[in-house]
N, C-alpha and C. Protein backbone atom coordinates (compact mmCIF):
# COMPACT_ATOMS: atom_id res chain seq x y z
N UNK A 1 6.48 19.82 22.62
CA UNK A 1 5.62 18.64 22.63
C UNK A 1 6.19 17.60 23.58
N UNK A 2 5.40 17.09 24.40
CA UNK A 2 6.25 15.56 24.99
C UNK A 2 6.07 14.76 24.76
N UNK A 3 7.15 14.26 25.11
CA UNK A 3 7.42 13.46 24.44
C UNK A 3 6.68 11.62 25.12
N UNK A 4 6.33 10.69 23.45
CA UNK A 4 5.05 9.74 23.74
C UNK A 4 5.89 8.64 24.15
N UNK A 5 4.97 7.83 25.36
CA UNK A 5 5.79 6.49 26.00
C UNK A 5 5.76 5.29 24.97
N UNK A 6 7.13 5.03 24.54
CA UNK A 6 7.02 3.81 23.23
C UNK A 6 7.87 2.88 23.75
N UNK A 7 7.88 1.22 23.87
CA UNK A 7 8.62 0.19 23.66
C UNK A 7 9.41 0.34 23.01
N UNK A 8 9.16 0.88 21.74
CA UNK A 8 9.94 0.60 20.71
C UNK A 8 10.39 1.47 19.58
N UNK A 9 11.77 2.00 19.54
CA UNK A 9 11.78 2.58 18.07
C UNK A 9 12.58 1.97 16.85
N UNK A 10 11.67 2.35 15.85
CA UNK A 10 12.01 1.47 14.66
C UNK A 10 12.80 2.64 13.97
N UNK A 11 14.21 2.44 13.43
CA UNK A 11 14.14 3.53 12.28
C UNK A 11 14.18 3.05 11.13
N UNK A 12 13.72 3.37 9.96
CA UNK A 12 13.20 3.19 8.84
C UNK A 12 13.38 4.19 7.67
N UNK A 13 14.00 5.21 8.58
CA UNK A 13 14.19 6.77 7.68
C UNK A 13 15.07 6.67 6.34
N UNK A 14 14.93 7.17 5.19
CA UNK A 14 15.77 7.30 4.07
C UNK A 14 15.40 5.77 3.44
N UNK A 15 14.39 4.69 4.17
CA UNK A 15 14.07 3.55 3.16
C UNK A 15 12.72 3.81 2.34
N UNK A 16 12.24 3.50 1.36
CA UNK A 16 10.97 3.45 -0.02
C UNK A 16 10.51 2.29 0.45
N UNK A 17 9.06 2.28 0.01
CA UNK A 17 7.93 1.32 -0.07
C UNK A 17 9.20 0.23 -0.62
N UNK A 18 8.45 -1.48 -0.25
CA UNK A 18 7.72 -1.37 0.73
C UNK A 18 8.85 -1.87 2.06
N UNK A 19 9.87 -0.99 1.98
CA UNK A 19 10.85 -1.26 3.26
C UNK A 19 10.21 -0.90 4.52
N UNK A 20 9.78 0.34 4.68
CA UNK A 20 8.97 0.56 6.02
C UNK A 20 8.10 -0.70 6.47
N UNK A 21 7.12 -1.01 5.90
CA UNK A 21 6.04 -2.02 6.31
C UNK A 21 6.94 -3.39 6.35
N UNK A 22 7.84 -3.88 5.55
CA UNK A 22 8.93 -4.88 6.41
C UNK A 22 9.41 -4.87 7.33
N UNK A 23 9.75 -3.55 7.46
CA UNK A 23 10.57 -3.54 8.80
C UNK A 23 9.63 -3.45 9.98
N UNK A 24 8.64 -2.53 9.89
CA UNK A 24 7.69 -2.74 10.69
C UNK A 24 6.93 -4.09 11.08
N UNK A 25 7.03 -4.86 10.00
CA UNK A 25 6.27 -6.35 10.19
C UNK A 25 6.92 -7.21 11.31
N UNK A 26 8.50 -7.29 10.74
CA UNK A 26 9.37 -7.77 11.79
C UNK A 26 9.17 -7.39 12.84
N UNK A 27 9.59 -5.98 13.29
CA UNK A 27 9.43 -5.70 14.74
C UNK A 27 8.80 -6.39 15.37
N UNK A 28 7.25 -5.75 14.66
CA UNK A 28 5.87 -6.25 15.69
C UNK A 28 5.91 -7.71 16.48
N UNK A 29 7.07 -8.73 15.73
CA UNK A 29 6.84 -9.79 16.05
C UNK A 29 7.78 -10.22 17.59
N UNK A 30 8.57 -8.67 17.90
CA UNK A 30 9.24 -8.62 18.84
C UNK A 30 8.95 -7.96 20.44
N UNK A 31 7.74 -7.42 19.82
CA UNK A 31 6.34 -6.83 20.39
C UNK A 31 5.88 -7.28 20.85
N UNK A 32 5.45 -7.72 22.38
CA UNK A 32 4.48 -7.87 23.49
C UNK A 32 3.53 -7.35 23.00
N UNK A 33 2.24 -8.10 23.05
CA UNK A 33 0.57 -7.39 22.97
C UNK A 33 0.32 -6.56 23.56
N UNK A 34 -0.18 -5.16 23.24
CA UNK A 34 -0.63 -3.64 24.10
C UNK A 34 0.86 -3.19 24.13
N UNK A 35 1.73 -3.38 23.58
CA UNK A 35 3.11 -2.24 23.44
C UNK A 35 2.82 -1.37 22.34
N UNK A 36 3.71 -0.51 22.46
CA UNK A 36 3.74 0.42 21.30
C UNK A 36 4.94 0.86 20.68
N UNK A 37 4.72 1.09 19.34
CA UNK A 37 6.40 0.75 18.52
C UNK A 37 6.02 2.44 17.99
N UNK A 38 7.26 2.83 17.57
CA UNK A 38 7.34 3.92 16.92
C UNK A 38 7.86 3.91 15.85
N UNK A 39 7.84 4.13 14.83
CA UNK A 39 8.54 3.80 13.12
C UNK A 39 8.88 5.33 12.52
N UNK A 40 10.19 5.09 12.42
CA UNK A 40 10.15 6.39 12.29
C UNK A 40 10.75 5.90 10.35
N UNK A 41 10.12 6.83 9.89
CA UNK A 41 10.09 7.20 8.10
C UNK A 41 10.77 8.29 7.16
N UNK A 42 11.04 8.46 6.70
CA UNK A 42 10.73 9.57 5.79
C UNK A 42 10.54 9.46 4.29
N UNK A 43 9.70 8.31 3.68
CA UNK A 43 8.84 8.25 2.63
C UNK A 43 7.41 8.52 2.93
N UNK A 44 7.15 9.62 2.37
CA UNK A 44 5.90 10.02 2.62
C UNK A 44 5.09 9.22 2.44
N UNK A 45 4.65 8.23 1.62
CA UNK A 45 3.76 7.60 1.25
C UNK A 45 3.62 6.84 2.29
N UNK A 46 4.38 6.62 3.35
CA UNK A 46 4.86 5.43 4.38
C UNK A 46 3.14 5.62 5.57
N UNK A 47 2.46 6.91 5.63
CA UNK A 47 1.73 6.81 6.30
C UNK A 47 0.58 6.07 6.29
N UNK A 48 0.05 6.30 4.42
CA UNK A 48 -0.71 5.53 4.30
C UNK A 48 -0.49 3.93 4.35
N UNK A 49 0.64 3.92 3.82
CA UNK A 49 0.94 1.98 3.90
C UNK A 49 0.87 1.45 5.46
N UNK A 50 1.38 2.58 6.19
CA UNK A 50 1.21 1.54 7.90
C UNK A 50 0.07 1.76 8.23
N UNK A 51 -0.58 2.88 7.68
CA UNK A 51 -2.16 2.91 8.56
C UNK A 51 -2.92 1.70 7.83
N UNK A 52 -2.56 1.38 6.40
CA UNK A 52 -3.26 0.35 5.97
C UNK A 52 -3.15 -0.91 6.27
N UNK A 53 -1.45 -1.16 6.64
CA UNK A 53 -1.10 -2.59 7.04
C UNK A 53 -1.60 -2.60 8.40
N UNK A 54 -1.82 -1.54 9.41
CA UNK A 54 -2.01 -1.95 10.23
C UNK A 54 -3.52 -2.34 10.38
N UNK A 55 -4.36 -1.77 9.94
CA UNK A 55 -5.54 -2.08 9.94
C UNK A 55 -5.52 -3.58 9.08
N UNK A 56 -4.86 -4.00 8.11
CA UNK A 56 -5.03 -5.37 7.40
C UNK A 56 -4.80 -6.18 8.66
N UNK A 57 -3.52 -5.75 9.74
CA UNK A 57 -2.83 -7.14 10.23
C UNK A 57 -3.46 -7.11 11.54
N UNK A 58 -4.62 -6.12 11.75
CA UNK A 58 -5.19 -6.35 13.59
C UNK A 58 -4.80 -5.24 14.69
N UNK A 59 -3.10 -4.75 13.96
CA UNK A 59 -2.78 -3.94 14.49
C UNK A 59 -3.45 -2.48 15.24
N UNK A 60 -3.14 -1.83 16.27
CA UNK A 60 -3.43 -0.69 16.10
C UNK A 60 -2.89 0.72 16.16
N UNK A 61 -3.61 1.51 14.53
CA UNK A 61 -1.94 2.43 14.43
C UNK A 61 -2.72 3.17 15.05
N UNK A 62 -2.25 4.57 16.06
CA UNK A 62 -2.66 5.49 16.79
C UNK A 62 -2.58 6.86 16.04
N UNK A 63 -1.76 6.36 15.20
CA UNK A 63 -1.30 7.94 14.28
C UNK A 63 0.07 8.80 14.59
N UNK A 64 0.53 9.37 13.61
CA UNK A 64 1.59 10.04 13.25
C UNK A 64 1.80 11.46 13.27
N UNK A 65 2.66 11.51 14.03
CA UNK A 65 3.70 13.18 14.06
C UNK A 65 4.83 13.39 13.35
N UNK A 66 4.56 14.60 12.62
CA UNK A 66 5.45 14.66 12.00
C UNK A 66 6.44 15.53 12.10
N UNK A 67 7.79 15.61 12.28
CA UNK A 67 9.27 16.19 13.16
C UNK A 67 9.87 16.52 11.37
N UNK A 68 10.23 17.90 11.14
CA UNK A 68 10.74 18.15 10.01
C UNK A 68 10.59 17.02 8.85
N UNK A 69 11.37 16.62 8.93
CA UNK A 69 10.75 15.63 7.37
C UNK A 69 10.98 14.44 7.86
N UNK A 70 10.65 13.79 9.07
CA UNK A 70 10.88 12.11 9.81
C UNK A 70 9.27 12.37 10.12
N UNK A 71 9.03 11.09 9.20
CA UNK A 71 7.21 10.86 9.81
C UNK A 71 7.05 10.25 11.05
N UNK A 72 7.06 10.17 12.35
CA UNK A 72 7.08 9.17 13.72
C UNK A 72 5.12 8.90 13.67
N UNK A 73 5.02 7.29 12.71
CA UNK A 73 3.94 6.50 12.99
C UNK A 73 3.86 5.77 14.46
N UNK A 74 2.77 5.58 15.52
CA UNK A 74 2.76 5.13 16.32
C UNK A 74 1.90 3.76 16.01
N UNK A 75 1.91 2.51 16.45
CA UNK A 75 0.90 1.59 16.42
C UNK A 75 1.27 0.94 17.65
N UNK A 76 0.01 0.29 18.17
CA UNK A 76 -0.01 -0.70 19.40
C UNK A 76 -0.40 -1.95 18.67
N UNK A 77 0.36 -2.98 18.94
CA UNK A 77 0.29 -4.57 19.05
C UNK A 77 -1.09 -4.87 19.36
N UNK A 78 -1.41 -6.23 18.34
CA UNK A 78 -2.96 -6.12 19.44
C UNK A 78 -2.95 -7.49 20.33
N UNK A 79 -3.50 -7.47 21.09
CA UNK A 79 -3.74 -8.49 21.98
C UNK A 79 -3.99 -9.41 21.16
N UNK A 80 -4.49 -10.06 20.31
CA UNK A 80 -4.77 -11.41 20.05
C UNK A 80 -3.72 -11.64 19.51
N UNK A 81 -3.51 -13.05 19.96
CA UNK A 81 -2.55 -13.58 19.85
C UNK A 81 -2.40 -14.69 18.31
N UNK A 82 -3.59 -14.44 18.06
CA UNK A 82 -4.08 -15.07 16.62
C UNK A 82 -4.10 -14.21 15.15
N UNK A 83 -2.98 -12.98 15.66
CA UNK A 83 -3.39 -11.82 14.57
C UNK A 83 -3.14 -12.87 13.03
N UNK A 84 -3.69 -12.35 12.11
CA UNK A 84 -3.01 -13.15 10.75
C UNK A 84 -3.32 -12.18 10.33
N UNK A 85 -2.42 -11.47 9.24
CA UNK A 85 -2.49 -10.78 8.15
C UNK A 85 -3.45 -11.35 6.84
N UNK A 86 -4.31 -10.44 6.53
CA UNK A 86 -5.61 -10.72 5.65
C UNK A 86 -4.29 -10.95 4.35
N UNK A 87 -4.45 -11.01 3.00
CA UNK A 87 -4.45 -10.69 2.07
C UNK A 87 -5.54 -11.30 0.99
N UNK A 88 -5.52 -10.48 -0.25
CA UNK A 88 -6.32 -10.28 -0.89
C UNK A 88 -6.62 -11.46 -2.02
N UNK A 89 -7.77 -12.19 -1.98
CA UNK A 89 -7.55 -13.46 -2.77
C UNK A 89 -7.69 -13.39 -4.04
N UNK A 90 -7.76 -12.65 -4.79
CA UNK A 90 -7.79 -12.25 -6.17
C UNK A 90 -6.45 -11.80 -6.98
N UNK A 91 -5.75 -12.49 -7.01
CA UNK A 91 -4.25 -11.76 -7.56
C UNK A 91 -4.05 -12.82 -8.65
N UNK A 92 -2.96 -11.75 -9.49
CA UNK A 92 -2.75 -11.81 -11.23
C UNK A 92 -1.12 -11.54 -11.23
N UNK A 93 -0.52 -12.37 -11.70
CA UNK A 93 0.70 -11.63 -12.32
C UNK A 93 0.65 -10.79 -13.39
N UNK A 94 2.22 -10.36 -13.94
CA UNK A 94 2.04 -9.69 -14.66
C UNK A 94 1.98 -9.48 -16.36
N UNK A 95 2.60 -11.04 -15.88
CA UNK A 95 1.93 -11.38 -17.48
C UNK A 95 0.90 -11.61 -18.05
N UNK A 96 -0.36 -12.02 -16.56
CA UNK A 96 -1.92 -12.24 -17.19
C UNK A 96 -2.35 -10.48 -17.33
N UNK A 97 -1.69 -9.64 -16.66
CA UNK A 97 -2.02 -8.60 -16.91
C UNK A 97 -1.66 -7.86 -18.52
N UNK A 98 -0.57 -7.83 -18.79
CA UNK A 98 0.07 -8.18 -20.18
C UNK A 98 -1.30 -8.18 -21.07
N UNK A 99 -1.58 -9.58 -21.04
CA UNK A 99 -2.57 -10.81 -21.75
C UNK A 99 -3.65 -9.74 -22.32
N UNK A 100 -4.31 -9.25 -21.13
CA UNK A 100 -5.39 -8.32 -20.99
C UNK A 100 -5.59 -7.81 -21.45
N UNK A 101 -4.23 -6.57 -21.33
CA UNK A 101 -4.26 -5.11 -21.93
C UNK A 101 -3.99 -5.51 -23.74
N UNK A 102 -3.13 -6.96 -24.17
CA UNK A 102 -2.84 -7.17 -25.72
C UNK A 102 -4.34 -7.13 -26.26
N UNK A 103 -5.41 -8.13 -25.67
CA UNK A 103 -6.80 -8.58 -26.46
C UNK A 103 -7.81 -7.48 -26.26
N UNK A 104 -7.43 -6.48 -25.63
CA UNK A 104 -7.96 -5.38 -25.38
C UNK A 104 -9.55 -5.28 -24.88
N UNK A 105 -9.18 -6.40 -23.81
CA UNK A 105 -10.43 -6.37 -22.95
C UNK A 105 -10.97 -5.31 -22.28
N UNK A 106 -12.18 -4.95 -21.81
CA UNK A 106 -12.53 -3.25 -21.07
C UNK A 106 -12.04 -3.58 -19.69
N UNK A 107 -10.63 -3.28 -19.79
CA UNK A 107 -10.23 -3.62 -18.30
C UNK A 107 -9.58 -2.04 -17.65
N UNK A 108 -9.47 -1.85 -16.21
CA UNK A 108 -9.07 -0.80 -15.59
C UNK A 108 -7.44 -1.21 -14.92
N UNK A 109 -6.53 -0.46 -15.41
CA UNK A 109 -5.45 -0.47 -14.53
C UNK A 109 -5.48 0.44 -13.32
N UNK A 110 -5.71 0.41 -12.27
CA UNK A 110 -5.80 1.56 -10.99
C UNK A 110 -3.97 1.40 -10.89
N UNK A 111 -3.30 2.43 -10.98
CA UNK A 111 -1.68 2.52 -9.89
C UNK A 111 -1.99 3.26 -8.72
N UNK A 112 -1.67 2.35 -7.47
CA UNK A 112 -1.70 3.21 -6.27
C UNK A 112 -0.53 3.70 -5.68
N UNK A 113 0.71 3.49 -6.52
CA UNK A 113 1.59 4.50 -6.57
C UNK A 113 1.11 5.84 -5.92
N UNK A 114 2.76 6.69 -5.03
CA UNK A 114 2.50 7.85 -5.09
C UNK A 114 3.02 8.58 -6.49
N UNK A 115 2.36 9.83 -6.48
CA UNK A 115 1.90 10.77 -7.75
C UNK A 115 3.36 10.70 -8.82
N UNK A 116 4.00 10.82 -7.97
CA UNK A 116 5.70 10.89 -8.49
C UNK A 116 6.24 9.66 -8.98
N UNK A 117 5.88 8.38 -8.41
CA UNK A 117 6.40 7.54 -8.91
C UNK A 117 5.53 7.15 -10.46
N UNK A 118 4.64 7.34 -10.29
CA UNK A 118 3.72 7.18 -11.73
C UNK A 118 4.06 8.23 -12.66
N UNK A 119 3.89 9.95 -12.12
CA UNK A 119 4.69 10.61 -13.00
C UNK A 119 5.64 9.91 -14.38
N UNK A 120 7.06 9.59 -13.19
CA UNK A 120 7.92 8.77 -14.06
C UNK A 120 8.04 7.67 -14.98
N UNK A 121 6.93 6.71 -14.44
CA UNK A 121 6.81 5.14 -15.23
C UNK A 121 5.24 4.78 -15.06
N UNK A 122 4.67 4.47 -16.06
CA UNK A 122 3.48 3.53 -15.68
C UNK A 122 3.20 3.20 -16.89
N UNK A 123 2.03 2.32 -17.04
CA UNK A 123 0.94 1.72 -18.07
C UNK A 123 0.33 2.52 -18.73
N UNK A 124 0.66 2.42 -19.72
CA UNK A 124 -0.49 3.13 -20.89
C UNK A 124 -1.91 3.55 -20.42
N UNK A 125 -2.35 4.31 -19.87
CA UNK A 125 -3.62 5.02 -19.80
C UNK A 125 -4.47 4.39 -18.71
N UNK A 126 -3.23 3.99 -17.30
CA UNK A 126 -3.77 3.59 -16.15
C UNK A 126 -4.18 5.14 -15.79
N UNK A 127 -5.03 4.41 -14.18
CA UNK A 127 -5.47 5.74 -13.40
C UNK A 127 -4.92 6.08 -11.94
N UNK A 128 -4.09 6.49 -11.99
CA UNK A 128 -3.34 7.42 -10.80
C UNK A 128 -4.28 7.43 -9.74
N UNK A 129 -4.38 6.69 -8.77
CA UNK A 129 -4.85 7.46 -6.99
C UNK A 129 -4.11 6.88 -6.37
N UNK A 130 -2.94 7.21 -5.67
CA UNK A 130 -2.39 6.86 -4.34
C UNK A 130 -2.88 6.35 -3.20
N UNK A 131 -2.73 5.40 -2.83
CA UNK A 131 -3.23 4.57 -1.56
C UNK A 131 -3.95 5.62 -0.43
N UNK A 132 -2.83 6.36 -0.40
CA UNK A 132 -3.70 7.18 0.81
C UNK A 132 -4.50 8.34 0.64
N UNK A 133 -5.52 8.36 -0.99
CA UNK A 133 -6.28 9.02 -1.55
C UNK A 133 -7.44 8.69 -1.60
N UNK A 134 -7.22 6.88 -1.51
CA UNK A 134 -8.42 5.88 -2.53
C UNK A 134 -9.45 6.18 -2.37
N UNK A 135 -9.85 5.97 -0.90
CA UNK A 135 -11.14 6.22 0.15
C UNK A 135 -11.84 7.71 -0.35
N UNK A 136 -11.38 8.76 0.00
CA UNK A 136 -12.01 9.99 -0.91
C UNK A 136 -12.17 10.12 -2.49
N UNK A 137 -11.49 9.42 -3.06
CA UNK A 137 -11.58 9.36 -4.67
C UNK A 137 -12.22 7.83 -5.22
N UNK A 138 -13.08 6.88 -4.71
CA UNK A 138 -13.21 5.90 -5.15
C UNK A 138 -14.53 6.00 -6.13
N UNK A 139 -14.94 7.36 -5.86
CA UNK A 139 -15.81 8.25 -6.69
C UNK A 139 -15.90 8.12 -8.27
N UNK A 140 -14.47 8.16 -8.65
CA UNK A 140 -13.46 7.77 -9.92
C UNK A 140 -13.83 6.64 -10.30
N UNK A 141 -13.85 5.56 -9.72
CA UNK A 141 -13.91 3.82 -10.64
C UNK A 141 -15.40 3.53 -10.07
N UNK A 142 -15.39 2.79 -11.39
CA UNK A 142 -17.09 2.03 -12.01
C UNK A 142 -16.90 0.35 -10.91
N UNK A 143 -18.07 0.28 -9.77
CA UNK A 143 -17.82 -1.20 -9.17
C UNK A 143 -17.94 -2.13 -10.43
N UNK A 144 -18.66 -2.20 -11.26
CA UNK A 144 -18.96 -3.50 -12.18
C UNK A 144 -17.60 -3.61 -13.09
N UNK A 145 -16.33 -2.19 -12.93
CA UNK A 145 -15.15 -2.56 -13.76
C UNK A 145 -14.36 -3.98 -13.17
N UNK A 146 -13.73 -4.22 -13.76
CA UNK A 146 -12.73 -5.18 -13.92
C UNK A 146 -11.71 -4.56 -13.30
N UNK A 147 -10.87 -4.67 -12.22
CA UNK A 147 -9.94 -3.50 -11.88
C UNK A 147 -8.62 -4.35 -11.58
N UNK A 148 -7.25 -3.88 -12.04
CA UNK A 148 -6.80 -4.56 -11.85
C UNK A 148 -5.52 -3.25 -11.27
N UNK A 149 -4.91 -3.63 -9.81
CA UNK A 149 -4.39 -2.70 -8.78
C UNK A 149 -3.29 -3.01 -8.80
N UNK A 150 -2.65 -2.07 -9.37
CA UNK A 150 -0.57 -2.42 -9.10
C UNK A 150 0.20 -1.14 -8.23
N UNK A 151 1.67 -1.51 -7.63
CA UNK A 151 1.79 -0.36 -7.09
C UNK A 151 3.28 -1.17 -7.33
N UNK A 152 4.61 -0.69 -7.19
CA UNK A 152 5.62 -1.06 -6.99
C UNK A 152 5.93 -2.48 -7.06
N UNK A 153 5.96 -2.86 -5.87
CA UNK A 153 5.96 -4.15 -5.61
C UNK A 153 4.54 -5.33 -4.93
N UNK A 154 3.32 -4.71 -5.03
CA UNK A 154 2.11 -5.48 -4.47
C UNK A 154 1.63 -5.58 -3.34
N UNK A 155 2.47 -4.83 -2.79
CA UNK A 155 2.37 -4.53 -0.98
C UNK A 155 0.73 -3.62 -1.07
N UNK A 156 1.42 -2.24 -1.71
CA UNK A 156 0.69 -0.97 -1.57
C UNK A 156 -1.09 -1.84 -2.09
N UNK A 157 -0.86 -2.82 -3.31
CA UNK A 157 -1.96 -2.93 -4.36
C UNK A 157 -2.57 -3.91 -3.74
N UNK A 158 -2.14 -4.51 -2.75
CA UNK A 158 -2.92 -5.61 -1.58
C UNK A 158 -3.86 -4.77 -1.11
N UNK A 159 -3.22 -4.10 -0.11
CA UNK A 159 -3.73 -2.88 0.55
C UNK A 159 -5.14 -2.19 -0.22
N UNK A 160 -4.60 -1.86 -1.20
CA UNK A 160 -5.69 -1.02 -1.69
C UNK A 160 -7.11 -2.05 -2.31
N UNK A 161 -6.47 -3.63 -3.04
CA UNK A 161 -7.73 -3.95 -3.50
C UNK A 161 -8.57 -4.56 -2.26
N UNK A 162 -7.90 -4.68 -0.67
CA UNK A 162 -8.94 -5.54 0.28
C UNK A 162 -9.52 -3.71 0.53
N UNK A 163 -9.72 -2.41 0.22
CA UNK A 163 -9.77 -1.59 0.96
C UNK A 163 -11.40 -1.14 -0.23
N UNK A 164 -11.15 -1.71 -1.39
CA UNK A 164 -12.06 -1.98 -2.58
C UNK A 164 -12.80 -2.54 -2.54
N UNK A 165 -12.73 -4.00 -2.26
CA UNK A 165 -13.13 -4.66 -1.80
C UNK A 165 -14.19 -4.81 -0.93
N UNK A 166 -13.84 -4.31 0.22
CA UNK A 166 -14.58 -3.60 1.36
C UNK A 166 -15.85 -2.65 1.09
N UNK A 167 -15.35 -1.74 0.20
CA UNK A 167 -16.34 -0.95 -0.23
C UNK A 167 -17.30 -1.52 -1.61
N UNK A 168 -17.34 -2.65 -1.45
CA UNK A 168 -18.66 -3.43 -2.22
C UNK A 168 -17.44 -3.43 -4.19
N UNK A 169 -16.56 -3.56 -4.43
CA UNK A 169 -15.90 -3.71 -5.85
C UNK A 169 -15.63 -5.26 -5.76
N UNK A 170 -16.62 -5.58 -6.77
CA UNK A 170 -16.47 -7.42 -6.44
C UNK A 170 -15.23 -7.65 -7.83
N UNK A 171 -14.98 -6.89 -8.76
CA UNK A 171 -13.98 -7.23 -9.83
C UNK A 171 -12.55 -6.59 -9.75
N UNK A 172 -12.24 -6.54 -8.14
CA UNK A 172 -10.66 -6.63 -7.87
C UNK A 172 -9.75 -7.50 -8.37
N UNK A 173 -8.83 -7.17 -8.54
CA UNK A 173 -7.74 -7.94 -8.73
C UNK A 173 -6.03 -7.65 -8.15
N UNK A 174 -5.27 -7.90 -7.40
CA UNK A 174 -4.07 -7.42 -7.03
C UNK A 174 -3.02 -7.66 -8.09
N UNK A 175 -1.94 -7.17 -8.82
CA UNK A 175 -1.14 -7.29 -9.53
C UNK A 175 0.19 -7.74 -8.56
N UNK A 176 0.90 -8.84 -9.31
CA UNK A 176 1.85 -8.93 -7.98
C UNK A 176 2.78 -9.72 -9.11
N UNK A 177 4.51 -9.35 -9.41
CA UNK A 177 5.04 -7.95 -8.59
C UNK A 177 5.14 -6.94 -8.31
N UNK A 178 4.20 -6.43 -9.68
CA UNK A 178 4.03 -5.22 -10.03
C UNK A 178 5.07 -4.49 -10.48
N UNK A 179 5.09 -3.01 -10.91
CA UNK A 179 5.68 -2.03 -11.78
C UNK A 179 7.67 -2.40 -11.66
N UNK A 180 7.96 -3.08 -10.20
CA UNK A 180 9.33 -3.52 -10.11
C UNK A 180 9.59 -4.37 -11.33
N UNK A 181 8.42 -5.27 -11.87
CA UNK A 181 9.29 -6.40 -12.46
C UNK A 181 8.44 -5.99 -14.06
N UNK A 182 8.04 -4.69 -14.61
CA UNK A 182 6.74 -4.89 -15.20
C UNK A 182 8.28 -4.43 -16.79
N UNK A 183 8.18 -5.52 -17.45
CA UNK A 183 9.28 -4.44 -18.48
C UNK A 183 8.29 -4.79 -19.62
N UNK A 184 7.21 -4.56 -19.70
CA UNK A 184 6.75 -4.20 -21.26
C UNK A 184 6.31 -2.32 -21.38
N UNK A 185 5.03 -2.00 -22.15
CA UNK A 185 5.04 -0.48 -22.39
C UNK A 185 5.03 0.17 -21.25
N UNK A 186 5.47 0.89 -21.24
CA UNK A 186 5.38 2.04 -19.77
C UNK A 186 5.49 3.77 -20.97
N UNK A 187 4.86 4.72 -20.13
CA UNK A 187 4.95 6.30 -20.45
C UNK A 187 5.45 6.63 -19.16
N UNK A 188 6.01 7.93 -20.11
CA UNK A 188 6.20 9.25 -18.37
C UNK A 188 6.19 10.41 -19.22
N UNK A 189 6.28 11.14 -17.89
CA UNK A 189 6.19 13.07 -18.17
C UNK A 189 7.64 13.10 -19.17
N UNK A 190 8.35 12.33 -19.06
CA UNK A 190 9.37 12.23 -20.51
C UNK A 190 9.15 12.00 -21.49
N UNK A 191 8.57 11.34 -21.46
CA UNK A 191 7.65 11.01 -23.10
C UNK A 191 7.32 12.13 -24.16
């Protein structure tokens, strides 16, 4: 394969959500408009989070090759010089989330966790789709639910509720800090 003309390489390899998309954020800001950075990964989940951040922040990702187990994401800077990162105006901590699930309102927990990290820890009788699933599975959630989107730390659950959002779900909500700071009930495949 030959090899692609990049400004920039990021390595990022052996870091977890949401270290990639930090580190990537930084860069970009070291980034000339129309350059191209290379991020190199190896958390799988890392593809969907940059294809998503990049589409949130203006960016443009070109897409990813993947070299034994190092994901190499490509994105180009975009020319405007006015990029601002969207985020999602509907957000809840986690204690109004708490609140919710005690009075036992008909509410939806979505985790956009990948499969493994939910495996291990989550909410009582949330629903598992991984960020970089949502779009083919949004099939799964009711628009008139109440939805309320956690993932690790709120990065991934940004991502996913402007991507909800988008697709006409007016009862988003982002959870933020999410599952990092969440110490009430949790299950797993240990259980």
């Amino acid at each position: 394969m030959e090899q692609l003309n990049v400004n920039i390489v990021l390595d990022a390899k052996g870091l977890a959500c949401p270290m990639p998309i930090v580190k990537t954020k930084k860069a970009m800001k070291d980034v000339e408009a129309g350059q191209v950075i290379e991020v190199q990964a190896t958390d799988k989940g890392s593809k969907a989070d940059i294809q998503a951040w990049a589409k949130s922040s203006g960016h443009q990702y070109l897409g990813t090759i993947e070299e034994a187990d190092v994901l190499k994401h490509y994105l180009r800077k975009s020319s405007n010089d006015e990029t601002i990162e969207k985020k999602h105006p509907n957000v809840s901590n986690n204690e109004e989330l708490e609140q919710k699930l005690k009075s036992d309102e008909n509410i939806v927990v979505l985790d956009v966790r990948e499969a493994a990290e939910f495996a291990f820890n989550h909410i009582p009788n949330a629903i598992s789709i991984p960020l970089g699933e949502l779009e083919k599975r949004t099939g799964e959630l009711n628009k008139e639910d109440e939805i309320f989107v956690i993932c690790r730390t709120g990065s991934r659950s940004d991502l996913a509720s402007q991507k909800l959002a988008g697709l006409g779900f007016t009862k988003v909500i982002n959870v933020v800090p999410g599952m990092s700071e969440w110490s009430k009930e949790t299950t797993s495949i240990e259980d």
